[in-house]
C-alpha atoms as a PDB file:
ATOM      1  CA  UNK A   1       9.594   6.926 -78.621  1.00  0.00           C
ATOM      2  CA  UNK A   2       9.074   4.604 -75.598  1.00  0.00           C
ATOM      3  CA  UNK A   3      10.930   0.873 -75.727  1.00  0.00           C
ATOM      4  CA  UNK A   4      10.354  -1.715 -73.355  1.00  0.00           C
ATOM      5  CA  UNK A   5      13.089  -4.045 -71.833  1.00  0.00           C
ATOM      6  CA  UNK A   6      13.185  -7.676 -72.016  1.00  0.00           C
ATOM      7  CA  UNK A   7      11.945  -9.916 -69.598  1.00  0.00           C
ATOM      8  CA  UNK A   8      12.848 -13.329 -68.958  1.00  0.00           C
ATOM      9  CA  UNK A   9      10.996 -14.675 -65.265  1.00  0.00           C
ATOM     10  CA  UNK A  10       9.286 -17.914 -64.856  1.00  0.00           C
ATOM     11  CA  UNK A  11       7.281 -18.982 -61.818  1.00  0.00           C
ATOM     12  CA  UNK A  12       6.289 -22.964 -61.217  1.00  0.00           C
ATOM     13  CA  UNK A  13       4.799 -24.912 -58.182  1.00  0.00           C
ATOM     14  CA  UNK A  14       5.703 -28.552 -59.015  1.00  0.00           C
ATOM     15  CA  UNK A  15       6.830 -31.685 -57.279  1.00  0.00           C
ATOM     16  CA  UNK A  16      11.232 -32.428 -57.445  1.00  0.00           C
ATOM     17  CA  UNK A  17      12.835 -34.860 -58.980  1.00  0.00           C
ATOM     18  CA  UNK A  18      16.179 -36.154 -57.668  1.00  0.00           C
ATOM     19  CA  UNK A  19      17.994 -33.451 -56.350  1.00  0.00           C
ATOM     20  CA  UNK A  20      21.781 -33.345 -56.827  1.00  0.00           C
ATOM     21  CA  UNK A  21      24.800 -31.542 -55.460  1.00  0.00           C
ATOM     22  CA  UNK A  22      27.193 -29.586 -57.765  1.00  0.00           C
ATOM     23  CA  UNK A  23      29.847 -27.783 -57.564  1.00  0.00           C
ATOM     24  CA  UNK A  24      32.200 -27.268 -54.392  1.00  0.00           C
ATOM     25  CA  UNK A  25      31.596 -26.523 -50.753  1.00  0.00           C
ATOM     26  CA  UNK A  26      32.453 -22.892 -51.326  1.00  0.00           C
ATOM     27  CA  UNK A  27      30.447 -22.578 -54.356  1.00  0.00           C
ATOM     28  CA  UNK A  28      27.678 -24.987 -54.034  1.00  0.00           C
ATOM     29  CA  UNK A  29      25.315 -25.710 -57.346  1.00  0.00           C
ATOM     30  CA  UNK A  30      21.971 -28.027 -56.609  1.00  0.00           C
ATOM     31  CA  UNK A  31      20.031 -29.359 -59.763  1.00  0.00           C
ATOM     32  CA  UNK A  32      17.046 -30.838 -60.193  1.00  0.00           C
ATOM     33  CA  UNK A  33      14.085 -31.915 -62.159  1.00  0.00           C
ATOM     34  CA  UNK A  34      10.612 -30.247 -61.961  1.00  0.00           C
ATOM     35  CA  UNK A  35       7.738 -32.112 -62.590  1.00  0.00           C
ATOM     36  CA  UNK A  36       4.148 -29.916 -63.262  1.00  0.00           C
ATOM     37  CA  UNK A  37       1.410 -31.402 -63.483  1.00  0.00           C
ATOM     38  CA  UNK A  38      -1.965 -30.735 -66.083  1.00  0.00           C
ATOM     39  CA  UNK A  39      -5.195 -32.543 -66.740  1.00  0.00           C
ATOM     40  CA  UNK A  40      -5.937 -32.345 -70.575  1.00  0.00           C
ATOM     41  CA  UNK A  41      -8.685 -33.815 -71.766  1.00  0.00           C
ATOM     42  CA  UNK A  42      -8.057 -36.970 -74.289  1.00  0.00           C
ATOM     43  CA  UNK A  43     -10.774 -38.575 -76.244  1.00  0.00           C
ATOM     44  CA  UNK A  44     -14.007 -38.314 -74.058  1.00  0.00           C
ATOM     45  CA  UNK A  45     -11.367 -38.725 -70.613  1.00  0.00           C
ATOM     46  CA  UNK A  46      -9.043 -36.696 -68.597  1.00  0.00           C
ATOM     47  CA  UNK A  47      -5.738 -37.797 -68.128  1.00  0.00           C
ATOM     48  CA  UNK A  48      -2.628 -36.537 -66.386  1.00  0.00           C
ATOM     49  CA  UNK A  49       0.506 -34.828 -68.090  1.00  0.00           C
ATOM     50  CA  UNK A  50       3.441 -34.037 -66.624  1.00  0.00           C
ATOM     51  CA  UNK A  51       5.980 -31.208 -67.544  1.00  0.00           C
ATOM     52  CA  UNK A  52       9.213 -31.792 -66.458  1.00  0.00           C
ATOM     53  CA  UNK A  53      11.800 -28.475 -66.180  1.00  0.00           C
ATOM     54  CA  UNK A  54      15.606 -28.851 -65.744  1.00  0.00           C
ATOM     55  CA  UNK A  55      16.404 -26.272 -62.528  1.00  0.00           C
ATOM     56  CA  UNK A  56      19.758 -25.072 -61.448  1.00  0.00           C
ATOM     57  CA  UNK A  57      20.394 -23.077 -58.295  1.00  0.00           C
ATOM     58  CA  UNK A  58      23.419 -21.450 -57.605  1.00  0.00           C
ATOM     59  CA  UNK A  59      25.305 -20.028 -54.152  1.00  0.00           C
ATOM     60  CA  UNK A  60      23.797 -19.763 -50.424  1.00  0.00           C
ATOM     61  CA  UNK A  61      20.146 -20.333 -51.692  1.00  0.00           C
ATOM     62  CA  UNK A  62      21.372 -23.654 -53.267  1.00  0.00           C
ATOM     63  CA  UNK A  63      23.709 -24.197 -50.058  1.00  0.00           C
ATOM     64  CA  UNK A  64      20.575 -23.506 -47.693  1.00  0.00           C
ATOM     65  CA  UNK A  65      17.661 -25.564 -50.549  1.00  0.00           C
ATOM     66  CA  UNK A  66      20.395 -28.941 -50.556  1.00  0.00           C
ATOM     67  CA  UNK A  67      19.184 -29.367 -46.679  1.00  0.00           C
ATOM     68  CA  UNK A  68      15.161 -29.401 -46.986  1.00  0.00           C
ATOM     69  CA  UNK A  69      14.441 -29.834 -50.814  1.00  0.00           C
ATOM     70  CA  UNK A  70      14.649 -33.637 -51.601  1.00  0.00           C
ATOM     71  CA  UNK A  71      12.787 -36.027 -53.973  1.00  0.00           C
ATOM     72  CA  UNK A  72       8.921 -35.488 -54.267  1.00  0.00           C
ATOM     73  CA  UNK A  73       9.084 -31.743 -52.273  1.00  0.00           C
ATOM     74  CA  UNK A  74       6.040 -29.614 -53.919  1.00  0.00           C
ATOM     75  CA  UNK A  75       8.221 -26.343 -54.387  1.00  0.00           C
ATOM     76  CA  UNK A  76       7.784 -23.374 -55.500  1.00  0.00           C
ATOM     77  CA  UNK A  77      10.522 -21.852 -57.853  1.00  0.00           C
ATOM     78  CA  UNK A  78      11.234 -18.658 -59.783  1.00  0.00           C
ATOM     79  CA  UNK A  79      14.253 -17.424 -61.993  1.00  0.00           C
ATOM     80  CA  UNK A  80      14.982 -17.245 -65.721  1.00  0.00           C
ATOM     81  CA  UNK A  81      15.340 -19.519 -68.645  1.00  0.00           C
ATOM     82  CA  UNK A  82      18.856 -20.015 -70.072  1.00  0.00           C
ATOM     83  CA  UNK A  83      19.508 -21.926 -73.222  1.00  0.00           C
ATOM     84  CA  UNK A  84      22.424 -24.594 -72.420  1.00  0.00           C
ATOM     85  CA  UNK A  85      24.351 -26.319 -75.363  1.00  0.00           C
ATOM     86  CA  UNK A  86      26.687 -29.631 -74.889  1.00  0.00           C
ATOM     87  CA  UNK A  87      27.980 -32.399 -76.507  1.00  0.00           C
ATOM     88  CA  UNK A  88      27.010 -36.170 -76.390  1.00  0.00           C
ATOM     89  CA  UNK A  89      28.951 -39.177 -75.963  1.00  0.00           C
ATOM     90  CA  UNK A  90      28.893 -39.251 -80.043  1.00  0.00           C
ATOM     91  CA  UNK A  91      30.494 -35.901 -80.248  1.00  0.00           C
ATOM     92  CA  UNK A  92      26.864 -34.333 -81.557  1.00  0.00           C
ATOM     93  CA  UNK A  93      26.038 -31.025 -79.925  1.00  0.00           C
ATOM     94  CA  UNK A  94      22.783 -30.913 -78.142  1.00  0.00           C
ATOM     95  CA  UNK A  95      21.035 -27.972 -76.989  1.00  0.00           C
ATOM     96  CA  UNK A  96      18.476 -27.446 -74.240  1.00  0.00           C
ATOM     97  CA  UNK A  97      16.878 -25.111 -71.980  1.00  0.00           C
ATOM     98  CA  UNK A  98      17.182 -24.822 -67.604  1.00  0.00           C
ATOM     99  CA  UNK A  99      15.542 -22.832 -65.412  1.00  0.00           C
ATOM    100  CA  UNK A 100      18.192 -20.636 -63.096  1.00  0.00           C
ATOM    101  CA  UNK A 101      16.448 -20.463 -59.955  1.00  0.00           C
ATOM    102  CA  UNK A 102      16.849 -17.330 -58.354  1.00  0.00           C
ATOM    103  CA  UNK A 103      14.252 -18.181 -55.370  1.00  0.00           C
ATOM    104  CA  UNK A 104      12.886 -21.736 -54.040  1.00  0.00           C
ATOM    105  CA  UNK A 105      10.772 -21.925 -51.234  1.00  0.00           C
ATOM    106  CA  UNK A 106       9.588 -25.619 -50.200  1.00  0.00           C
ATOM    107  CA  UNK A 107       5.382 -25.290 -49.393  1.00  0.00           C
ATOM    108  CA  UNK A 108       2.813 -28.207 -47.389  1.00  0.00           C
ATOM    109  CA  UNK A 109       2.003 -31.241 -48.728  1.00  0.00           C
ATOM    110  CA  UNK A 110      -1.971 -31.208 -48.271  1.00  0.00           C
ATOM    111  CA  UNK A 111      -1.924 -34.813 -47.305  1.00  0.00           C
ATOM    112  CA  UNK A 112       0.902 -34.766 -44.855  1.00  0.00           C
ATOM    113  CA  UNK A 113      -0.478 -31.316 -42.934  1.00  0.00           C
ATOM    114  CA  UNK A 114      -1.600 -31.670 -39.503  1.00  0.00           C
ATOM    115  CA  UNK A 115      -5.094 -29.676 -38.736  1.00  0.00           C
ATOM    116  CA  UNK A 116      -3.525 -25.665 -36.890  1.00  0.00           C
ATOM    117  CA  UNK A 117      -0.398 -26.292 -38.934  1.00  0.00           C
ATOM    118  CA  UNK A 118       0.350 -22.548 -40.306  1.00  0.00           C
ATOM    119  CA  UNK A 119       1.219 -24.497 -43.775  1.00  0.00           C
ATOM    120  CA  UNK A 120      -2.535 -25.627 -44.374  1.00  0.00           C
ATOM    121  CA  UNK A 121      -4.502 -22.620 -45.997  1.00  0.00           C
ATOM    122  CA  UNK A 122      -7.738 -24.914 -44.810  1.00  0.00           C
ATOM    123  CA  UNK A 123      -6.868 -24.703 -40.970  1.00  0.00           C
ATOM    124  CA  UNK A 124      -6.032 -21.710 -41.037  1.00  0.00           C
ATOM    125  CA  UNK A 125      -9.185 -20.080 -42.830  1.00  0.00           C
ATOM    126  CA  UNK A 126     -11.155 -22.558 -39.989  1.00  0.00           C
ATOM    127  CA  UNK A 127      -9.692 -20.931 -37.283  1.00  0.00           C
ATOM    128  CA  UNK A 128     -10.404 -17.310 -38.273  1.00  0.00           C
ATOM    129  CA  UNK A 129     -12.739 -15.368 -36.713  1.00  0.00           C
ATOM    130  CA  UNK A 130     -15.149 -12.678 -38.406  1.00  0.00           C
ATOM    131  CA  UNK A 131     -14.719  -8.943 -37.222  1.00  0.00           C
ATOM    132  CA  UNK A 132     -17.060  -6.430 -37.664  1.00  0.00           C
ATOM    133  CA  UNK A 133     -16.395  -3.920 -40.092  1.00  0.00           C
ATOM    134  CA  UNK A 134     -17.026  -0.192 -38.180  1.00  0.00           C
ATOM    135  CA  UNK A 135     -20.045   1.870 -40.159  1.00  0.00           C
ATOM    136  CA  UNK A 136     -21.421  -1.657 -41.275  1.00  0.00           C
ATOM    137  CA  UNK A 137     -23.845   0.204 -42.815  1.00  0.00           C
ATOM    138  CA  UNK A 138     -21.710   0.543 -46.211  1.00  0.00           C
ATOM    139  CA  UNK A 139     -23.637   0.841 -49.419  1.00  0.00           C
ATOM    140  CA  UNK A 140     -21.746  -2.444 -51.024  1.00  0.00           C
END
């Protein structure tokens, strides 16, 4: 009989929050908020919701994300949920859920690209040029 393993992996492209710096300088911890954005349609309108995800990141990835990744970067994150359980000021336990970001990697703002810039998918595709396939004469 075949089983099949768990798998906890997320993947989001959203806009950060505040960013802030955990931890030491030989074990540095960055955490942040993630915001993701979704139209949904309300009434006879479409309106804008935003997710937000709590995001840790651990080690040299968080050492090397603290000195690009800052309020409003559009980023793109994967890792795992973990559940995370603490206590409020009243002594109640609260429980929650963050995302431990295994890999960030900061992408273009459309808006703030300049036309050639490698970032922007549109120049890019503008500046290609069209080959010719050999034996062109392919039934498809």
């Amino acid at each position: 009989m075949f089983g099949f393993g768990d798998l906890n992996e997320v993947k989001f492209i959203g806009n950060c929050g505040e960013v802030k710096r955990r931890g030491t300088d030989e074990k540095p911890v960055m955490a942040f908020g993630l915001a993701i954005n979704k139209r949904v349609k309300q009434g006879d309108e479409y309106v804008d919701k935003t997710n937000w995800f709590n995001c840790v990141v651990f080690g040299k990835t968080a050492e090397i994300a603290l000195k690009w990744v800052e309020k409003g970067s559009k980023v793109y994150v994967s890792g795992e949920l973990e559940n995370t359980k603490w206590q409020d000021d009243d002594g109640n336990d609260r429980y929650g859920v963050e995302v431990i970001v295994r890999d960030i990697q900061k992408l273009a703002d459309p808006k703030n690209s300049t036309n050639g810039s490698p970032e922007s998918a549109a120049a890019v595709a503008d500046s290609a040029t069209v080959q010719p396939i050999p034996g062109a004469d392919l039934p498809f």
